[in-house]
Protein backbone atom coordinates (compact mmCIF):
# COMPACT_ATOMS: atom_id res chain seq x y z
CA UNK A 1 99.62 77.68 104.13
CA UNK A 2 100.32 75.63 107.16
CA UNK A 3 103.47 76.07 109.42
CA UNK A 4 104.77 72.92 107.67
CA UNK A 5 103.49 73.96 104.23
CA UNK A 6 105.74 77.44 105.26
CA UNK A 7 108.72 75.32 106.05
CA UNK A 8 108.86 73.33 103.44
CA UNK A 9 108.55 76.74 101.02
CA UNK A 10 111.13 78.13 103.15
CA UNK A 11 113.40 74.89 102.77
CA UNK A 12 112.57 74.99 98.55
CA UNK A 13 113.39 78.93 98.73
CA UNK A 14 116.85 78.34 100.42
CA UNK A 15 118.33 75.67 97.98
CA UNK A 16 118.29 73.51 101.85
CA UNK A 17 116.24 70.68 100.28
CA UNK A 18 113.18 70.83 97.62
CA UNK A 19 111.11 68.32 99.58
CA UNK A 20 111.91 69.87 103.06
CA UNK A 21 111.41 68.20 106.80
CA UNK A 22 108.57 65.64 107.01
CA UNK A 23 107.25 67.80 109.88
CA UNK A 24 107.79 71.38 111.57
CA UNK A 25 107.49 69.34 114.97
CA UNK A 26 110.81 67.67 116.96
CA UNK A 27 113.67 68.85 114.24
CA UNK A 28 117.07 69.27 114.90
CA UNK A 29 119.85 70.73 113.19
CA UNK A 30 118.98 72.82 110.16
CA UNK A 31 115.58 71.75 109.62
CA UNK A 32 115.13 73.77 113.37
CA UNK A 33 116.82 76.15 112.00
CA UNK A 34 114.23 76.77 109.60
CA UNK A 35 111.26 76.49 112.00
CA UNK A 36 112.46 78.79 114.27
CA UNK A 37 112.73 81.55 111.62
CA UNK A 38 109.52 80.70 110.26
CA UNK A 39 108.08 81.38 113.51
CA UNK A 40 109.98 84.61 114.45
CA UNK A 41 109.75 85.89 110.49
CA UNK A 42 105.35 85.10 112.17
CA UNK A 43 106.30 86.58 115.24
CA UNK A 44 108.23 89.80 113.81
CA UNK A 45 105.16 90.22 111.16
CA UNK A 46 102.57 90.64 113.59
CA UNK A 47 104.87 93.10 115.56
CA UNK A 48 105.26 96.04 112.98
CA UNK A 49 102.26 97.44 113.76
CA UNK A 50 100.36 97.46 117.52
CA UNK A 51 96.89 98.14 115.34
CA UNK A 52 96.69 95.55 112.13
CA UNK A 53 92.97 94.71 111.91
CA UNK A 54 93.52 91.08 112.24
CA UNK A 55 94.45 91.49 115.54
CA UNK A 56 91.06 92.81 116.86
CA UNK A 57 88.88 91.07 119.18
CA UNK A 58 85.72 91.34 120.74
CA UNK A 59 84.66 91.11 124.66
CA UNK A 60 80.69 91.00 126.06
CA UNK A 61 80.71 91.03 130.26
CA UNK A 62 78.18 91.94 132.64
CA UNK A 63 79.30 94.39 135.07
CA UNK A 64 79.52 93.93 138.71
CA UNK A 65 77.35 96.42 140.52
CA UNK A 66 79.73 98.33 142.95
CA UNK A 67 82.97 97.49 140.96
CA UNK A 68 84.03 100.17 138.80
CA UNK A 69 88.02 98.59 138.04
CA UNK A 70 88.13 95.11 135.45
CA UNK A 71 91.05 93.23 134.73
CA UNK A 72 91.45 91.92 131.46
CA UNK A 73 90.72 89.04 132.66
CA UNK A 74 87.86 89.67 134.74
CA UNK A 75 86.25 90.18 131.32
CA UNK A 76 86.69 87.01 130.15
CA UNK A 77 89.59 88.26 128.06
CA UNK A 78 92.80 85.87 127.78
CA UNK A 79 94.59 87.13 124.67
CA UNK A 80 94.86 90.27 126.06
CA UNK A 81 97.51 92.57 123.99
CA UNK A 82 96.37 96.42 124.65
CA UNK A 83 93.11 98.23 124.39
CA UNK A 84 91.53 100.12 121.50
CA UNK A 85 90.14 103.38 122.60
CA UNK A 86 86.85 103.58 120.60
CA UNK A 87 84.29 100.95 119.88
CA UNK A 88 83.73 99.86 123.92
CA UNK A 89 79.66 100.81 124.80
CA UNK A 90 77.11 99.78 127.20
CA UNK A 91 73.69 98.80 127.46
CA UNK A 92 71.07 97.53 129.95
CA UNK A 93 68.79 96.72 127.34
CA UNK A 94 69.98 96.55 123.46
CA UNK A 95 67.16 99.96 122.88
CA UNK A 96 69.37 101.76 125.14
CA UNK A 97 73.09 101.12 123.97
CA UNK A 98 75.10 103.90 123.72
CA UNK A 99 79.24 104.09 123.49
CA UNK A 100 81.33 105.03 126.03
CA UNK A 101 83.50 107.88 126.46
CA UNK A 102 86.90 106.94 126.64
CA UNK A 103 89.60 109.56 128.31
CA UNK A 104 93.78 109.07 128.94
CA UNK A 105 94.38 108.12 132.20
CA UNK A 106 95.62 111.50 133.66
CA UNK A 107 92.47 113.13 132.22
CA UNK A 108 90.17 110.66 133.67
CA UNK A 109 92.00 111.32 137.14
CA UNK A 110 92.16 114.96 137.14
CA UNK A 111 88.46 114.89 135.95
CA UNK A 112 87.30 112.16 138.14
CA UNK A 113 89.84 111.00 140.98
CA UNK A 114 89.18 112.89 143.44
CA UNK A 115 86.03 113.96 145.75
CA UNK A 116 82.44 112.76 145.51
CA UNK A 117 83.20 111.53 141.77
CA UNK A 118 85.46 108.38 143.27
CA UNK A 119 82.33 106.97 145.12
CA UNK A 120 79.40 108.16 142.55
CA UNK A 121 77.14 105.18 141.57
CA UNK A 122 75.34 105.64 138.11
CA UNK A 123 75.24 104.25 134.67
CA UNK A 124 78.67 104.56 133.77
CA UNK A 125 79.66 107.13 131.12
CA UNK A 126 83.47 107.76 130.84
CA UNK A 127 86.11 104.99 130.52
CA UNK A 128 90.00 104.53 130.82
CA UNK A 129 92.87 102.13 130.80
CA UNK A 130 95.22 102.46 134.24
CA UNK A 131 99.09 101.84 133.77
CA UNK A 132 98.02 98.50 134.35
CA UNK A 133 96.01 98.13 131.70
CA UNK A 134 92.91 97.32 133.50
CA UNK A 135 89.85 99.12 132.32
CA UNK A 136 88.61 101.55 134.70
CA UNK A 137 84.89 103.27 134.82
CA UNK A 138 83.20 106.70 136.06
CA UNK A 139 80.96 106.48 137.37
CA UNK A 140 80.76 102.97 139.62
CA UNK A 141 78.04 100.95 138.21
CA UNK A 142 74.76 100.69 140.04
CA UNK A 143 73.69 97.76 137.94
CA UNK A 144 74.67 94.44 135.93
CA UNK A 145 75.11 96.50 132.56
CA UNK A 146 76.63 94.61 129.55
CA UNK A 147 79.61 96.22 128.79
CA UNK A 148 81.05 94.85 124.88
CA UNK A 149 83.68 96.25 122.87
CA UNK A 150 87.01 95.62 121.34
CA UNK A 151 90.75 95.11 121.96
CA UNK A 152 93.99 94.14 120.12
CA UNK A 153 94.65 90.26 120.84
CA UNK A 154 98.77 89.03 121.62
CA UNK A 155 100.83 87.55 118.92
CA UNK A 156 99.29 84.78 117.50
CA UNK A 157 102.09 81.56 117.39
CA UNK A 158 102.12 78.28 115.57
CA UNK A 159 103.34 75.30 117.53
CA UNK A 160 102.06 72.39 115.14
CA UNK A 161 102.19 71.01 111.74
CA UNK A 162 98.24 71.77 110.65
CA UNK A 163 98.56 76.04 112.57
CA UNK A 164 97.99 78.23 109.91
CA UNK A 165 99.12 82.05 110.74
CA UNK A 166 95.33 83.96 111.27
CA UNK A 167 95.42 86.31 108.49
CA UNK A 168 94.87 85.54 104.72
CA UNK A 169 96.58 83.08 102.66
CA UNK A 170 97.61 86.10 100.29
CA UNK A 171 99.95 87.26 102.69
CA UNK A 172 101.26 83.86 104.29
CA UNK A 173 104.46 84.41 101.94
CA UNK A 174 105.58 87.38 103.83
CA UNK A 175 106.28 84.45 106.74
CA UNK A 176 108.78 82.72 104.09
CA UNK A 177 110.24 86.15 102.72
CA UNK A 178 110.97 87.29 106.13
CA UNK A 179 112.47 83.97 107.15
CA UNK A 180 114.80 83.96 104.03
CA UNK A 181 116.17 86.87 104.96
CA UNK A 182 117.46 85.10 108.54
CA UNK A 183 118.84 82.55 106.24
CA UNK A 184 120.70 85.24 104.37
CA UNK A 185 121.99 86.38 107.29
CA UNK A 186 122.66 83.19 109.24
CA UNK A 187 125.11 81.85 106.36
CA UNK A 188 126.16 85.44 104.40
CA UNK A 189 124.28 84.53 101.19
CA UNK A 190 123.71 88.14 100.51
CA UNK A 191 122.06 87.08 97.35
CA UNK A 192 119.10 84.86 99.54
CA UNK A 193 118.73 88.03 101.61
CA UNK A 194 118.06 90.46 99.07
CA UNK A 195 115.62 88.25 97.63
CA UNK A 196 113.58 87.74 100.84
CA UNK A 197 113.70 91.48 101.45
CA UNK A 198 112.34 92.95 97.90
CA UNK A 199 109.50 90.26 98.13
CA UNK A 200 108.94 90.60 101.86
CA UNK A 201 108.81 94.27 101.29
CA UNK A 202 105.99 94.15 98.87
CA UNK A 203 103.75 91.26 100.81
CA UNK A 204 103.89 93.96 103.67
CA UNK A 205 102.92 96.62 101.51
CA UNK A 206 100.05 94.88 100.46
CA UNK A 207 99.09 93.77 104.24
CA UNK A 208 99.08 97.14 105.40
CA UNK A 209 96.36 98.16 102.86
CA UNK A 210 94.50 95.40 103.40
CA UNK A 211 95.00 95.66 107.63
CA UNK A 212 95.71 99.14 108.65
CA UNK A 213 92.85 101.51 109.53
CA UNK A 214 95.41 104.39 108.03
CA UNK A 215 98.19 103.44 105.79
CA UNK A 216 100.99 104.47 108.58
CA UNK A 217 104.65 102.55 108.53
CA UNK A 218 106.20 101.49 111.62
CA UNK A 219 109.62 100.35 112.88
CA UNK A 220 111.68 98.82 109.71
CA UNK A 221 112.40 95.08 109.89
CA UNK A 222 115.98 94.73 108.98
């Protein structure tokens, strides 16, 4: 479904109107009303959990020999969300790729920030995430090795008519569910609310089977 197609569900689901807006683009009144929960019910969806699979991305950088500290976005990352701390590895030729280590950041530092390891030069072994959340290496890098791994991408957000939310359409309900139960709230129709939540409740279900590397619940959306 579309962000309008989700509007206009959401505007059918609410007794607003049964055709709904035209568009999900320049409304006023209560046809914003219902775009802006359809984007936060989006929004508040992709928040329950920090690790839903369809939130993984991929990253492939040559180091810099002599730099051993990468900002996101010196790696060519710009949906940066958090790191993942397995799955990162690195290679100088494919035959000899091999993962890389990673360690909590006050580990890494009492195993590795102090003395000769801070100015080592090697292949890289070991890897952590500052308080900063830039990616951090032992040892420095003697060479241009291709570092590739994963990360968790920021909140994905529709701002147009044809932006469809990035996981499956199975689940795209969950976005008009969720949103109903703003409605609910918004105007005390207690009976809209409870509607939204028993269906929301089961479309989330289902997404964290499909999306969750463990079936673990998070924060309750209420």
């Amino acid at each position: 479904m579309t962000r309008l197609e989700l509007v206009k569900r959401l505007s059918r689901e609410s007794g607003v109107n049964k055709v709904g807006p035209p568009s999900s683009e320049g409304q006023v009144g209560t046809y914003l009303q219902l775009v802006e929960w359809i984007d936060e019910a989006y929004a508040a969806i992709q928040g329950v959990h920090d690790t839903w699979r369809f939130h993984k991305n991929s990253f492939s950088k040559a180091l810099t020999p002599g730099t051993a500290l990468y900002a996101p976005t010196a790696l060519d990352i710009t949906d940066f969300k958090h790191w993942t701390p397995d799955g990162i590895s690195l290679y100088e030729n494919l035959a000899d790729e091999a993962p890389l280590h990673w360690l909590e950041w006050e580990d890494f530092i009492l195993n590795f920030g102090f003395g000769n390891y801070t100015i080592e030069t090697r292949r890289p072994s070991v890897w952590t995430n500052d308080p900063d959340d830039n990616l951090k290496l032992y040892a420095i890098p003697d060479k241009a090795y291709i570092m590739r791994g994963e990360y968790f991408q920021k909140n994905d957000v529709m701002t147009h008519d044809g932006d469809v939310p990035i996981y499956h359409e199975d689940y795209h309900m969950g976005i008009v569910w969720r949103a109903l139960m703003y409605y609910g709230l918004a105007f005390a129709e207690s009976d809209k609310y409870t509607v939204g939540m028993q269906e929301f409740k089961k479309v989330l279900r289902n997404m964290e089977r499909k999306y969750l590397p463990n079936l673990r619940y998070g924060k309750t959306l209420a």
